[in-house]
PDB file of N, CA and C in Angstrom:
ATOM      1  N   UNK A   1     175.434  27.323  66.415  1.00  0.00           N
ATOM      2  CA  UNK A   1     175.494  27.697  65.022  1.00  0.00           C
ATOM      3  C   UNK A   1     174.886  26.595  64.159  1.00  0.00           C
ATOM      4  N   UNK A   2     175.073  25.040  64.381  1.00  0.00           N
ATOM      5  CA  UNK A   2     174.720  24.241  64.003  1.00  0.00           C
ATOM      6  C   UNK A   2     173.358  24.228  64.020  1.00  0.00           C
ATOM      7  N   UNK A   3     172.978  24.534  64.830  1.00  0.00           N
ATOM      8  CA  UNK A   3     171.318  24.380  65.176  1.00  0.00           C
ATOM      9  C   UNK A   3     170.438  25.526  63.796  1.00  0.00           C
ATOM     10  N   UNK A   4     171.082  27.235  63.801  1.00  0.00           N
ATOM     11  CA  UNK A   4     170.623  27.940  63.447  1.00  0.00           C
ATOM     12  C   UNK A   4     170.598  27.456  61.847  1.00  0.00           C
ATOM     13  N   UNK A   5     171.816  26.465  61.256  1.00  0.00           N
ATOM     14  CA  UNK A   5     171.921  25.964  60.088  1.00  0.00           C
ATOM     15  C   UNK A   5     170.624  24.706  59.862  1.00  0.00           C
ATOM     16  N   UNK A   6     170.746  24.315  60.813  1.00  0.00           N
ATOM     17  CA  UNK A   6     169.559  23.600  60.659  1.00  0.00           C
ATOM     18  C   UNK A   6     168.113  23.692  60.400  1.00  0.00           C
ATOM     19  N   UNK A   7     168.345  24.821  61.418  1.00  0.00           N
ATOM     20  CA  UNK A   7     166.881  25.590  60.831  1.00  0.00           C
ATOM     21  C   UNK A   7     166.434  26.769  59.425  1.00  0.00           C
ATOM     22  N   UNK A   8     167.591  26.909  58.704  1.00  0.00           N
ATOM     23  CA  UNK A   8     167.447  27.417  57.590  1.00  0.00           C
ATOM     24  C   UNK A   8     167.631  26.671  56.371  1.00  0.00           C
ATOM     25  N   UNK A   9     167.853  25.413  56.461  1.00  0.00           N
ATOM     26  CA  UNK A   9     167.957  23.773  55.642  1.00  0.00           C
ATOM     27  C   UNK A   9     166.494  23.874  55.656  1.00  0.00           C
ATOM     28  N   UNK A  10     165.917  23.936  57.270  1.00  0.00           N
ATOM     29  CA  UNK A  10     163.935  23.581  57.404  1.00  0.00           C
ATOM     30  C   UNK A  10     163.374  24.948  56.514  1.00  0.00           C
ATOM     31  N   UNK A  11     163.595  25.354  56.073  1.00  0.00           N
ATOM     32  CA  UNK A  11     162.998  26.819  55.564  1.00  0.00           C
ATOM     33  C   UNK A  11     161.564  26.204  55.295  1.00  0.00           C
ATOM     34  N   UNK A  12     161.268  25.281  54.632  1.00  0.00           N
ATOM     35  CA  UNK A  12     159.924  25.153  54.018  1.00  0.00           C
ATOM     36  C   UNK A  12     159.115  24.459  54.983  1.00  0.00           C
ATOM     37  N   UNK A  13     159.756  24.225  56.390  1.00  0.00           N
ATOM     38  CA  UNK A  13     159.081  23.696  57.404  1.00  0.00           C
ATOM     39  C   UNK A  13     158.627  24.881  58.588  1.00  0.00           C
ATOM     40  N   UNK A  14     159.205  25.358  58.175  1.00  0.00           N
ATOM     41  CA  UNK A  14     158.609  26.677  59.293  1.00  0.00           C
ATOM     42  C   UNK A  14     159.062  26.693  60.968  1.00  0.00           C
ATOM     43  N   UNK A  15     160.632  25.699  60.731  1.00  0.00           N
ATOM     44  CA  UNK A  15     161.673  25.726  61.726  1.00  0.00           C
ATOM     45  C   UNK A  15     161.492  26.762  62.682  1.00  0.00           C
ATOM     46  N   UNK A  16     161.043  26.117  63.892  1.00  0.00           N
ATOM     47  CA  UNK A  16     161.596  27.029  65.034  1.00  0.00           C
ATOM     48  C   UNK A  16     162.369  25.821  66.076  1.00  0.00           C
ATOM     49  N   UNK A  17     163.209  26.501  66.900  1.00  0.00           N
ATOM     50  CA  UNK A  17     163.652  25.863  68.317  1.00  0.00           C
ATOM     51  C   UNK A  17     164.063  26.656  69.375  1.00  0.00           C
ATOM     52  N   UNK A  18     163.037  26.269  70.681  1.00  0.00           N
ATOM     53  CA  UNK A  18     162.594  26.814  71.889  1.00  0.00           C
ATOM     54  C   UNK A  18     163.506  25.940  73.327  1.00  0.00           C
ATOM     55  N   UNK A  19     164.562  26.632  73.614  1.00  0.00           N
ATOM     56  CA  UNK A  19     165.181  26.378  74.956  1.00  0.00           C
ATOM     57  C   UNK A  19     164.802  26.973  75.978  1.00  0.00           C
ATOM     58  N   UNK A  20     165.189  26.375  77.249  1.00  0.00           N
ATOM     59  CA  UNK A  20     165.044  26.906  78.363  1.00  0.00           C
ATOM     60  C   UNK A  20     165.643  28.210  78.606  1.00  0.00           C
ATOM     61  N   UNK A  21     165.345  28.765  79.656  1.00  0.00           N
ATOM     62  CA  UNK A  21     166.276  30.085  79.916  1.00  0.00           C
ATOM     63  C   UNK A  21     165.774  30.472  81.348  1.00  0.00           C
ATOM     64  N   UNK A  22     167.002  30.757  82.286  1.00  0.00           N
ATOM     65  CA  UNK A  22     167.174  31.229  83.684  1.00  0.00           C
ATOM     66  C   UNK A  22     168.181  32.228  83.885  1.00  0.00           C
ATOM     67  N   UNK A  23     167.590  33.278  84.775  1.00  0.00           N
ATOM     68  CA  UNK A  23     168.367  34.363  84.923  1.00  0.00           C
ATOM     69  C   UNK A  23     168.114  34.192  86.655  1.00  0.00           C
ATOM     70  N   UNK A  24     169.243  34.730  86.928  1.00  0.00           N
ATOM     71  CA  UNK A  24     169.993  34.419  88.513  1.00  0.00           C
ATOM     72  C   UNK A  24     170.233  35.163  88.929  1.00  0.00           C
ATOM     73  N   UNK A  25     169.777  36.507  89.735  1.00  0.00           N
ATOM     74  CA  UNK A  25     170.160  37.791  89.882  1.00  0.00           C
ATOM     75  C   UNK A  25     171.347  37.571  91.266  1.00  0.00           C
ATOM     76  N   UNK A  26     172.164  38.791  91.715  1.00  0.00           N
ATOM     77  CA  UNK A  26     172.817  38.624  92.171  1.00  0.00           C
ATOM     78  C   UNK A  26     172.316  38.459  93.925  1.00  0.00           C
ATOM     79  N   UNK A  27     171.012  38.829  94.164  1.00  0.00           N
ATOM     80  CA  UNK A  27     170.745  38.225  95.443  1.00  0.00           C
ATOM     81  C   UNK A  27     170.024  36.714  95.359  1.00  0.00           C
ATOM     82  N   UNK A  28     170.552  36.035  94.394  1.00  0.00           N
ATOM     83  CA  UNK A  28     169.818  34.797  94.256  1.00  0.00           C
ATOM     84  C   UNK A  28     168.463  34.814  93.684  1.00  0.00           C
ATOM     85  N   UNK A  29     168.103  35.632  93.285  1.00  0.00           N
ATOM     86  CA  UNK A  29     166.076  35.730  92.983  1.00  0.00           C
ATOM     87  C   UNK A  29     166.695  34.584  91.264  1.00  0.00           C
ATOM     88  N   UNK A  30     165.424  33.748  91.306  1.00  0.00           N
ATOM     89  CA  UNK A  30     165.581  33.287  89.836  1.00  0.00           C
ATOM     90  C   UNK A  30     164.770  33.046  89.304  1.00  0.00           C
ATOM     91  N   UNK A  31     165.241  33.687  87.706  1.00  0.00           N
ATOM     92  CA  UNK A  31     163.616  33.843  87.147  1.00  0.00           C
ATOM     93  C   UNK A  31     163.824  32.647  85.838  1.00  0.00           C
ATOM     94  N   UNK A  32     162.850  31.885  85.272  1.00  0.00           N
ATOM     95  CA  UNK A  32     162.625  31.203  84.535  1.00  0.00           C
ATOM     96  C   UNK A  32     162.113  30.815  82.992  1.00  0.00           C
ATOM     97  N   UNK A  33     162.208  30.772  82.423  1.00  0.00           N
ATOM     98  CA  UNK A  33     161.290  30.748  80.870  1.00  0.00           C
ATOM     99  C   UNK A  33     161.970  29.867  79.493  1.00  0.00           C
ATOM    100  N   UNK A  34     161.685  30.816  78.713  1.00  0.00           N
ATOM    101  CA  UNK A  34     162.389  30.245  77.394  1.00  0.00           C
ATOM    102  C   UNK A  34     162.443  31.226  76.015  1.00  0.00           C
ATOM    103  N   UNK A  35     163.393  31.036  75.148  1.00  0.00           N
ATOM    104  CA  UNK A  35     164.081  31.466  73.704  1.00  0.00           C
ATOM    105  C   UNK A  35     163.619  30.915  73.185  1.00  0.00           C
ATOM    106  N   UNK A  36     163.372  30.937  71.605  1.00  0.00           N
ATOM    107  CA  UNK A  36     162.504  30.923  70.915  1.00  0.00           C
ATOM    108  C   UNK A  36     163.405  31.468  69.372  1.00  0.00           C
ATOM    109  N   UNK A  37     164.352  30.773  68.572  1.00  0.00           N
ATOM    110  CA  UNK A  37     164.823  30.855  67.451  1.00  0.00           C
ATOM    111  C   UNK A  37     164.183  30.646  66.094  1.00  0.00           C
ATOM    112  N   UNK A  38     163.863  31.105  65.341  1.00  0.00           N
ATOM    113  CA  UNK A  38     163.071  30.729  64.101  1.00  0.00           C
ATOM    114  C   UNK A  38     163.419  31.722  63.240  1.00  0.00           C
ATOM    115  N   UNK A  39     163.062  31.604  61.852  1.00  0.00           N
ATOM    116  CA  UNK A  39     163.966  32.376  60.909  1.00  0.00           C
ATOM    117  C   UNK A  39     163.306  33.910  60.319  1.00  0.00           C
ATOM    118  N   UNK A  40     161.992  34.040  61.621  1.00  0.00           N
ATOM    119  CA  UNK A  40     161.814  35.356  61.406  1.00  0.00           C
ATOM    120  C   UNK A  40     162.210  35.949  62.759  1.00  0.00           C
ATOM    121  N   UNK A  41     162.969  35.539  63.673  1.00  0.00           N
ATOM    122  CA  UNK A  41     164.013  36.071  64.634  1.00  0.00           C
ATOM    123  C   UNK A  41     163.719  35.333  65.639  1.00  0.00           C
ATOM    124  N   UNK A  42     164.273  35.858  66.770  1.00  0.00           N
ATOM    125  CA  UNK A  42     164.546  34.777  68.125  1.00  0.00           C
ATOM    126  C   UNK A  42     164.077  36.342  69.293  1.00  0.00           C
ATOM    127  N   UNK A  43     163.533  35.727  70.356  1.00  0.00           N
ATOM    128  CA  UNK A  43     163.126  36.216  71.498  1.00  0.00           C
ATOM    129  C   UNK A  43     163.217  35.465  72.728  1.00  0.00           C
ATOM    130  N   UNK A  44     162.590  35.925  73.894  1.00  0.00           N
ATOM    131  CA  UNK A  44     163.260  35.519  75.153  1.00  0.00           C
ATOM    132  C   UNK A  44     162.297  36.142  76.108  1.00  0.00           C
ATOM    133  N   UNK A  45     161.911  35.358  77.114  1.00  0.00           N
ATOM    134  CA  UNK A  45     160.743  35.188  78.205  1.00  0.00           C
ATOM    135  C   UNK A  45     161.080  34.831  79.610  1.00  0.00           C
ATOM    136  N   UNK A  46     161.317  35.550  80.552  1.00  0.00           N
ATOM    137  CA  UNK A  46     161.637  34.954  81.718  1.00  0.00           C
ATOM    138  C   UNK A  46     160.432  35.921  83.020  1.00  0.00           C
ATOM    139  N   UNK A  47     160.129  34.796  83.516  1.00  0.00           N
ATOM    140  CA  UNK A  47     159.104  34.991  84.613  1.00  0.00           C
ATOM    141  C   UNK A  47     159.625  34.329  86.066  1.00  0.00           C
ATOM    142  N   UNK A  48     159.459  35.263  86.910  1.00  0.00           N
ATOM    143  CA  UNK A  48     160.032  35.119  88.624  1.00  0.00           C
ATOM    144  C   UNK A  48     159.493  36.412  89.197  1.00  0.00           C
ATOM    145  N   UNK A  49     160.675  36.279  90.680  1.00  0.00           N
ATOM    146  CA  UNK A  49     160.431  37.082  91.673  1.00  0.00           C
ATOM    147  C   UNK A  49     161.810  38.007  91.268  1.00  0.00           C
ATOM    148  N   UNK A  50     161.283  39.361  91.201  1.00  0.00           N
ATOM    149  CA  UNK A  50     162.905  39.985  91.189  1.00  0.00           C
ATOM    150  C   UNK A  50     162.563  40.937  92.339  1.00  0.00           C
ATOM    151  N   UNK A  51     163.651  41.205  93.169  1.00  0.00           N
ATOM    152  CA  UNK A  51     163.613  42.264  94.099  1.00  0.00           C
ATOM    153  C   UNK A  51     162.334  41.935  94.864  1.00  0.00           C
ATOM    154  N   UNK A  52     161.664  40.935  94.821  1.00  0.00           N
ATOM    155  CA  UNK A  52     160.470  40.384  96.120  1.00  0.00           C
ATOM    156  C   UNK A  52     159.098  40.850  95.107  1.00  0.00           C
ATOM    157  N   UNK A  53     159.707  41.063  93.671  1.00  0.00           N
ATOM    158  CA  UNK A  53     157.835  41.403  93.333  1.00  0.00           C
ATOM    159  C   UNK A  53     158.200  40.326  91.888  1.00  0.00           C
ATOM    160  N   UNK A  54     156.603  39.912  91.656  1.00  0.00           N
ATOM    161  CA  UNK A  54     156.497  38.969  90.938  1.00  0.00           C
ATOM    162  C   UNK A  54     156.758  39.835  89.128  1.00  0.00           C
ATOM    163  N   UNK A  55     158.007  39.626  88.205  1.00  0.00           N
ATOM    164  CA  UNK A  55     158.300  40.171  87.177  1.00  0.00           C
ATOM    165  C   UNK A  55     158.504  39.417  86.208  1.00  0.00           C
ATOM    166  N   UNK A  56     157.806  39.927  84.609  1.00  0.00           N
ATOM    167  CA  UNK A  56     158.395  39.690  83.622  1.00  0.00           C
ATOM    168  C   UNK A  56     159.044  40.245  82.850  1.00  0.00           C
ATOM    169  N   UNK A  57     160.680  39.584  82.382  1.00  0.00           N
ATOM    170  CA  UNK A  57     161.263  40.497  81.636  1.00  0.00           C
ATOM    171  C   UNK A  57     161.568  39.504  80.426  1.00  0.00           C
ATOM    172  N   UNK A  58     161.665  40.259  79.115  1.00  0.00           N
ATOM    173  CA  UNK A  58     161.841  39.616  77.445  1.00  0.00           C
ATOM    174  C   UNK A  58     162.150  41.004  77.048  1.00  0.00           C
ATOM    175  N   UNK A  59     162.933  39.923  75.428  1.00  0.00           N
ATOM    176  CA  UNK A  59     163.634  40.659  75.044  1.00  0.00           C
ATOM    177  C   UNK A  59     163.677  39.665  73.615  1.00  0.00           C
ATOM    178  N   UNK A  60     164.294  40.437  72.362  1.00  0.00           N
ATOM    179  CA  UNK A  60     164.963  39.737  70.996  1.00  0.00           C
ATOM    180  C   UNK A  60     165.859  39.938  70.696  1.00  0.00           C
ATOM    181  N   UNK A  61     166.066  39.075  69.371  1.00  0.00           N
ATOM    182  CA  UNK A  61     167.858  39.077  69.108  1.00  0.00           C
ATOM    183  C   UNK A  61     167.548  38.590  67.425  1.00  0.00           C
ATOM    184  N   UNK A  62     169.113  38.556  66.676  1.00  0.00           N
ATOM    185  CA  UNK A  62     169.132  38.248  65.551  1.00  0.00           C
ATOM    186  C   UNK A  62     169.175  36.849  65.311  1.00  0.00           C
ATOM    187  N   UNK A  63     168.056  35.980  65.318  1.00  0.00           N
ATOM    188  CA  UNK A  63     168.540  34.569  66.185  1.00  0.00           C
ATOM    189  C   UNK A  63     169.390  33.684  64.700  1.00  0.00           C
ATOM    190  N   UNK A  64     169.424  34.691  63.609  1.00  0.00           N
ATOM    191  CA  UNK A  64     170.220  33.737  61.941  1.00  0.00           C
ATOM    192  C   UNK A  64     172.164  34.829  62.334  1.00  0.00           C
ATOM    193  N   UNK A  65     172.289  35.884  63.360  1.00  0.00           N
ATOM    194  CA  UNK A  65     173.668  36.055  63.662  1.00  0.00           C
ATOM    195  C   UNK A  65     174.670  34.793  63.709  1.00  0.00           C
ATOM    196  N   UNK A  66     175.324  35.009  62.870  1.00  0.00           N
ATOM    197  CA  UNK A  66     176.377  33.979  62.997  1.00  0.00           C
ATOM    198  C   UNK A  66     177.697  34.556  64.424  1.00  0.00           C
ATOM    199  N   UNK A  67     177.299  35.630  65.144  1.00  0.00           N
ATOM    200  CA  UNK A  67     178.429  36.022  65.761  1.00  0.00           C
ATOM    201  C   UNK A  67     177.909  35.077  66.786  1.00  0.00           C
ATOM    202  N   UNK A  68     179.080  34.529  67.525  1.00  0.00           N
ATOM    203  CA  UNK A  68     179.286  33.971  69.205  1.00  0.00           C
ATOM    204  C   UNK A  68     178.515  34.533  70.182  1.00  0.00           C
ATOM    205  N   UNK A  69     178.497  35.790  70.084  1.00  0.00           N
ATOM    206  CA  UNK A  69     178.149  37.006  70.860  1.00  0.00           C
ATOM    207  C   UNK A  69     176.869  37.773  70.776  1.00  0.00           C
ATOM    208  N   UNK A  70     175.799  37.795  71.288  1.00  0.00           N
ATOM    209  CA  UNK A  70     174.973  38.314  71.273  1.00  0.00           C
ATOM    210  C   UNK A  70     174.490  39.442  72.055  1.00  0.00           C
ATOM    211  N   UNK A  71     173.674  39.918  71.336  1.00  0.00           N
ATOM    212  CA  UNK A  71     173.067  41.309  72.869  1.00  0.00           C
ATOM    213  C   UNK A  71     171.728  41.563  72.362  1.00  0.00           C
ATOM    214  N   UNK A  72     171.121  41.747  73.822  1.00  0.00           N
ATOM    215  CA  UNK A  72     169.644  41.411  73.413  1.00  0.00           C
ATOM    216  C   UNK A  72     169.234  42.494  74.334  1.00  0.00           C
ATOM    217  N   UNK A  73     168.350  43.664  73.695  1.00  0.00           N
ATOM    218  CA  UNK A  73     167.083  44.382  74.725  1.00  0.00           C
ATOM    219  C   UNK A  73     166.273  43.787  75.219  1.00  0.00           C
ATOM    220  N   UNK A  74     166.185  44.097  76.745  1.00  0.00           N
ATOM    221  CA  UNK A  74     165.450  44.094  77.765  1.00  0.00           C
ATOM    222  C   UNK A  74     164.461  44.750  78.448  1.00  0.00           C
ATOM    223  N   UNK A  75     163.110  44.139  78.287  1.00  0.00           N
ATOM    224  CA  UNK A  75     162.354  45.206  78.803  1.00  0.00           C
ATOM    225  C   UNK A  75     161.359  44.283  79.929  1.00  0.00           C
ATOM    226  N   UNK A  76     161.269  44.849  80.947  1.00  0.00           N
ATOM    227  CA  UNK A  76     160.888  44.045  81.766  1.00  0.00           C
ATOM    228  C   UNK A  76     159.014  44.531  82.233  1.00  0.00           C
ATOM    229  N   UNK A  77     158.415  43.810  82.843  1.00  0.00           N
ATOM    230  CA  UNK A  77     156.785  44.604  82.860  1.00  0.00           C
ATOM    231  C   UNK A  77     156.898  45.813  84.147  1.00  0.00           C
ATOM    232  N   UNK A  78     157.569  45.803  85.123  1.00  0.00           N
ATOM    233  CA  UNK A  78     157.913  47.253  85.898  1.00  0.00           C
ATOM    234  C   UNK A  78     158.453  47.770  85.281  1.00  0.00           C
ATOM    235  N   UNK A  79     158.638  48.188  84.185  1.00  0.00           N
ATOM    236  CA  UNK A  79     159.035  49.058  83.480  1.00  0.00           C
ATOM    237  C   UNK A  79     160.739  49.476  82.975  1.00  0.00           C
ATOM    238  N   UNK A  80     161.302  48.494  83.821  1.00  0.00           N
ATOM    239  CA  UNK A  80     162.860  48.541  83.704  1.00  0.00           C
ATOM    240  C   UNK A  80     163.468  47.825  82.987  1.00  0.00           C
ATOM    241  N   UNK A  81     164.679  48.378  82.246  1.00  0.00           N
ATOM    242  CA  UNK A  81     165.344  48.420  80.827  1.00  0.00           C
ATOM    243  C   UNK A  81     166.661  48.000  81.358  1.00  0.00           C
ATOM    244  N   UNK A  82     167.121  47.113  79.558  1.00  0.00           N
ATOM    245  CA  UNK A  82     168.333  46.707  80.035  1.00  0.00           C
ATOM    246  C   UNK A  82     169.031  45.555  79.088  1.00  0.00           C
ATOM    247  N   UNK A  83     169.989  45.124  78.678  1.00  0.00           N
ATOM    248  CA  UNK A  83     170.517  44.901  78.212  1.00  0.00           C
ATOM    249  C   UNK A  83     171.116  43.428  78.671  1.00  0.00           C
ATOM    250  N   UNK A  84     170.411  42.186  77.639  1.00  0.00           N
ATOM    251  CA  UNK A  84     171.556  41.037  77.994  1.00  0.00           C
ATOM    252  C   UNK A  84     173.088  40.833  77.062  1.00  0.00           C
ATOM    253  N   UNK A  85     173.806  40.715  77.510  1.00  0.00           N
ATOM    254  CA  UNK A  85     174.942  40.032  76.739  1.00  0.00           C
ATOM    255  C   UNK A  85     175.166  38.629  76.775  1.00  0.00           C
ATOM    256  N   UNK A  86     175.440  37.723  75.535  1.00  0.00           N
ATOM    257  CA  UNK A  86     175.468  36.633  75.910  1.00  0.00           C
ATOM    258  C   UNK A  86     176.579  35.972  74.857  1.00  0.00           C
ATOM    259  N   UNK A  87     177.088  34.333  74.862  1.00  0.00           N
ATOM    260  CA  UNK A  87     177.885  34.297  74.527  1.00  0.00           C
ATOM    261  C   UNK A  87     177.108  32.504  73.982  1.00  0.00           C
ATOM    262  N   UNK A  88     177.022  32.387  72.919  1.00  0.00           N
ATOM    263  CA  UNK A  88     176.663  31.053  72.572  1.00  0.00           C
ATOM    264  C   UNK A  88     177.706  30.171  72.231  1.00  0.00           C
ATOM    265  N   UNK A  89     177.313  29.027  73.027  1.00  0.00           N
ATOM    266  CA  UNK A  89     178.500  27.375  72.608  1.00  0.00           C
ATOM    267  C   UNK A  89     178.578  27.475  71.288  1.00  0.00           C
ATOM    268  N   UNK A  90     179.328  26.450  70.716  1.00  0.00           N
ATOM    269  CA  UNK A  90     179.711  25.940  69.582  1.00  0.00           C
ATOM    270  C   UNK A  90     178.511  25.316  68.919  1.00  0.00           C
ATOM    271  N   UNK A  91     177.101  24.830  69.504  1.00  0.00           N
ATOM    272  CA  UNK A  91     176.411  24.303  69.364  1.00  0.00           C
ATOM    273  C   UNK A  91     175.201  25.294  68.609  1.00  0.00           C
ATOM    274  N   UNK A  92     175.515  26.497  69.078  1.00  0.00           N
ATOM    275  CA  UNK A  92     174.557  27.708  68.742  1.00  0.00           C
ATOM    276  C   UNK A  92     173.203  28.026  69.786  1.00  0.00           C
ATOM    277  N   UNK A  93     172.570  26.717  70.846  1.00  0.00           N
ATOM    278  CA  UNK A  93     171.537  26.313  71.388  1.00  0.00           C
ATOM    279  C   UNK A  93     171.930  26.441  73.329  1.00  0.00           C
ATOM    280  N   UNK A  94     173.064  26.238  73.296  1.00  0.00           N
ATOM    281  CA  UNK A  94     173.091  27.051  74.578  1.00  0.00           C
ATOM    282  C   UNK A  94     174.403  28.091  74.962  1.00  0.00           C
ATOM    283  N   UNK A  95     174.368  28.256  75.789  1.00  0.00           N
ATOM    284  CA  UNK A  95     175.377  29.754  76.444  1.00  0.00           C
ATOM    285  C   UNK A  95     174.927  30.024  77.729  1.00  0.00           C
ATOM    286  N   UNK A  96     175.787  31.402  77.895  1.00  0.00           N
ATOM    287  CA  UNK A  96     175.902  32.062  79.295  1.00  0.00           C
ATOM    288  C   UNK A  96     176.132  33.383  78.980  1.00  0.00           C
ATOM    289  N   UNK A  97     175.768  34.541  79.458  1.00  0.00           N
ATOM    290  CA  UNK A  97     176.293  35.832  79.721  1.00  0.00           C
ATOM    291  C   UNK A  97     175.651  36.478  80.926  1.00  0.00           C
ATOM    292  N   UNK A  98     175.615  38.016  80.864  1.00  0.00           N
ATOM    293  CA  UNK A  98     174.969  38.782  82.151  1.00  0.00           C
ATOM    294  C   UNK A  98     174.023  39.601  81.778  1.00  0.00           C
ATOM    295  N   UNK A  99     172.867  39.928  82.624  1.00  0.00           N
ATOM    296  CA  UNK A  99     171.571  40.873  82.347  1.00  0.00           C
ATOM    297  C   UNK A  99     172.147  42.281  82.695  1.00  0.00           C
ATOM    298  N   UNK A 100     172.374  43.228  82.868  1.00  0.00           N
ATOM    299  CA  UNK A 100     171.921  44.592  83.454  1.00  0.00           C
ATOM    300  C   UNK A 100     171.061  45.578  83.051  1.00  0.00           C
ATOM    301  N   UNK A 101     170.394  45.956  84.276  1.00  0.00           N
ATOM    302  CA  UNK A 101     169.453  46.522  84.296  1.00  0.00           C
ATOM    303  C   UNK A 101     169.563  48.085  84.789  1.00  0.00           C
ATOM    304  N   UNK A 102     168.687  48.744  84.237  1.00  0.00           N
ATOM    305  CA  UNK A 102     168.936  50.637  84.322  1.00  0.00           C
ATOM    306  C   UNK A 102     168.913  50.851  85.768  1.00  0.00           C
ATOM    307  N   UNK A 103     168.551  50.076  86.517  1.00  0.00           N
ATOM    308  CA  UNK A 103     168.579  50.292  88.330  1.00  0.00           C
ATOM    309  C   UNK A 103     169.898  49.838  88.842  1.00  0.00           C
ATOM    310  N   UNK A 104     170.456  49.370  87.896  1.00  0.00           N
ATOM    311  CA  UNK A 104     171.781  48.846  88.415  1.00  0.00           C
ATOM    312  C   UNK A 104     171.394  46.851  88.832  1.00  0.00           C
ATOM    313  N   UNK A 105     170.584  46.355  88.718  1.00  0.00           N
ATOM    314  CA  UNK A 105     170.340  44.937  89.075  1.00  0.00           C
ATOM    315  C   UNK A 105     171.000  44.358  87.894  1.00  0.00           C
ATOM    316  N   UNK A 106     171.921  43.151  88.459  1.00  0.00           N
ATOM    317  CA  UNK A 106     172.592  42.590  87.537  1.00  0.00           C
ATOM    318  C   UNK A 106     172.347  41.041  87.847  1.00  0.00           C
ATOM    319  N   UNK A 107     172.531  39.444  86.827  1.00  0.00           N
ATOM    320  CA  UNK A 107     172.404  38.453  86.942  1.00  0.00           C
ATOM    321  C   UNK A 107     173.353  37.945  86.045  1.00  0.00           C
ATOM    322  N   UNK A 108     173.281  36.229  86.033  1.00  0.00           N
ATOM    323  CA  UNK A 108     173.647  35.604  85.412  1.00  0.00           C
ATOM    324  C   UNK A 108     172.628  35.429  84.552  1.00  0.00           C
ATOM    325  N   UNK A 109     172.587  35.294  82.946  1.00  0.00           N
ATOM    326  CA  UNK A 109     171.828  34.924  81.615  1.00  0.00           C
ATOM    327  C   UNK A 109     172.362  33.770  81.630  1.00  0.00           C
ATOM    328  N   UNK A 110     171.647  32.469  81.271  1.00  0.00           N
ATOM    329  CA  UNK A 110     171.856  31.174  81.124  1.00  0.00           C
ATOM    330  C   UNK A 110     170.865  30.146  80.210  1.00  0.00           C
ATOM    331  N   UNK A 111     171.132  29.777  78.972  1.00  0.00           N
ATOM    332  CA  UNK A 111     170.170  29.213  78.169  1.00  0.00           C
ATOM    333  C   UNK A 111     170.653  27.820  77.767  1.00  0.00           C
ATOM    334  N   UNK A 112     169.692  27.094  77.363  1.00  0.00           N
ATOM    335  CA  UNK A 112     170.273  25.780  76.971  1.00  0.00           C
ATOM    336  C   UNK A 112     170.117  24.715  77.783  1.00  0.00           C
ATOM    337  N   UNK A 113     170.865  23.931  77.628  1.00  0.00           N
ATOM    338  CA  UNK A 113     171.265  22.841  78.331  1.00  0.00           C
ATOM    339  C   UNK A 113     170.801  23.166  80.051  1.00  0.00           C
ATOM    340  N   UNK A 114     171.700  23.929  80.363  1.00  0.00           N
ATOM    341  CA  UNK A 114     172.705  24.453  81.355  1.00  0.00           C
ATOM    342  C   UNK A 114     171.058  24.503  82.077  1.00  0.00           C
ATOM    343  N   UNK A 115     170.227  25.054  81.724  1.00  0.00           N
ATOM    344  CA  UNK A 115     169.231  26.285  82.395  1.00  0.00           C
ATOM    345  C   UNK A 115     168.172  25.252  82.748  1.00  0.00           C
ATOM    346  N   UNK A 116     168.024  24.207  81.963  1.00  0.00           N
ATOM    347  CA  UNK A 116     167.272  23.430  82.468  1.00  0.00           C
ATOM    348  C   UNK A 116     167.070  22.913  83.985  1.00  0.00           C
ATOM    349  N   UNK A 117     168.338  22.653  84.813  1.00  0.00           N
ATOM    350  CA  UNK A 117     168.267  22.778  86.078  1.00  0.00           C
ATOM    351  C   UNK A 117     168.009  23.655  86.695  1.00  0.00           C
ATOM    352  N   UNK A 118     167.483  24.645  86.206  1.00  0.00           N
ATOM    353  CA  UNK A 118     166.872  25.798  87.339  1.00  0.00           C
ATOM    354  C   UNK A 118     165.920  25.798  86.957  1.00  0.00           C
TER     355      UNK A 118
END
């Protein structure tokens, strides 16, 4: 939250801030990228192997929401849809929630801090 305040203090700077982001599906496949907050909204980029084929899936969000809680559409380049839920620290800049996807494929969502090790 702190962060998102920060970046609307920068208004005349043209504030953005870009974290990591890893999604962890449940057979281990992990895909990699980054979020992207700025005060004409926030989006999300992750590139890997899902299910053994090389995929990109992104998605946006309300990145000036003051809720904890986020949910973000998913659209991936095979064509499959889906929904992250996520849950941001106190910090506003990182969190955790879960992906699911219309095939039923589900992961861990992980941004921030945290994601940098993957």
């Amino acid at each position: 939250m702190r962060a998102v305040w920060i970046c609307v203090l920068g208004l005349l700077s043209g504030c953005a801030m870009t974290v990591p982001v890893a999604v962890i599906s449940g057979n281990g496949d992990v895909m990699r990228g980054s979020s992207t907050a700025s005060l004409s909204g926030g989006s999300f980029s992750v590139t890997g192997r899902l299910r053994g084929k090389e995929t990109t899936c992104s998605g946006s969000y309300d990145a000036l929401s003051s809720s904890p809680t986020i949910s973000m559409p998913v659209l991936c380049s095979d064509g499959r849809k889906g929904i992250v839920i996520a849950t941001r620290d106190p910090s506003g800049v990182s969190g955790s929630g879960r992906v699911r996807l219309t095939d039923g494929t589900e992961g861990d969502f992980i941004f921030g801090q945290a994601a940098a090790s993957f």
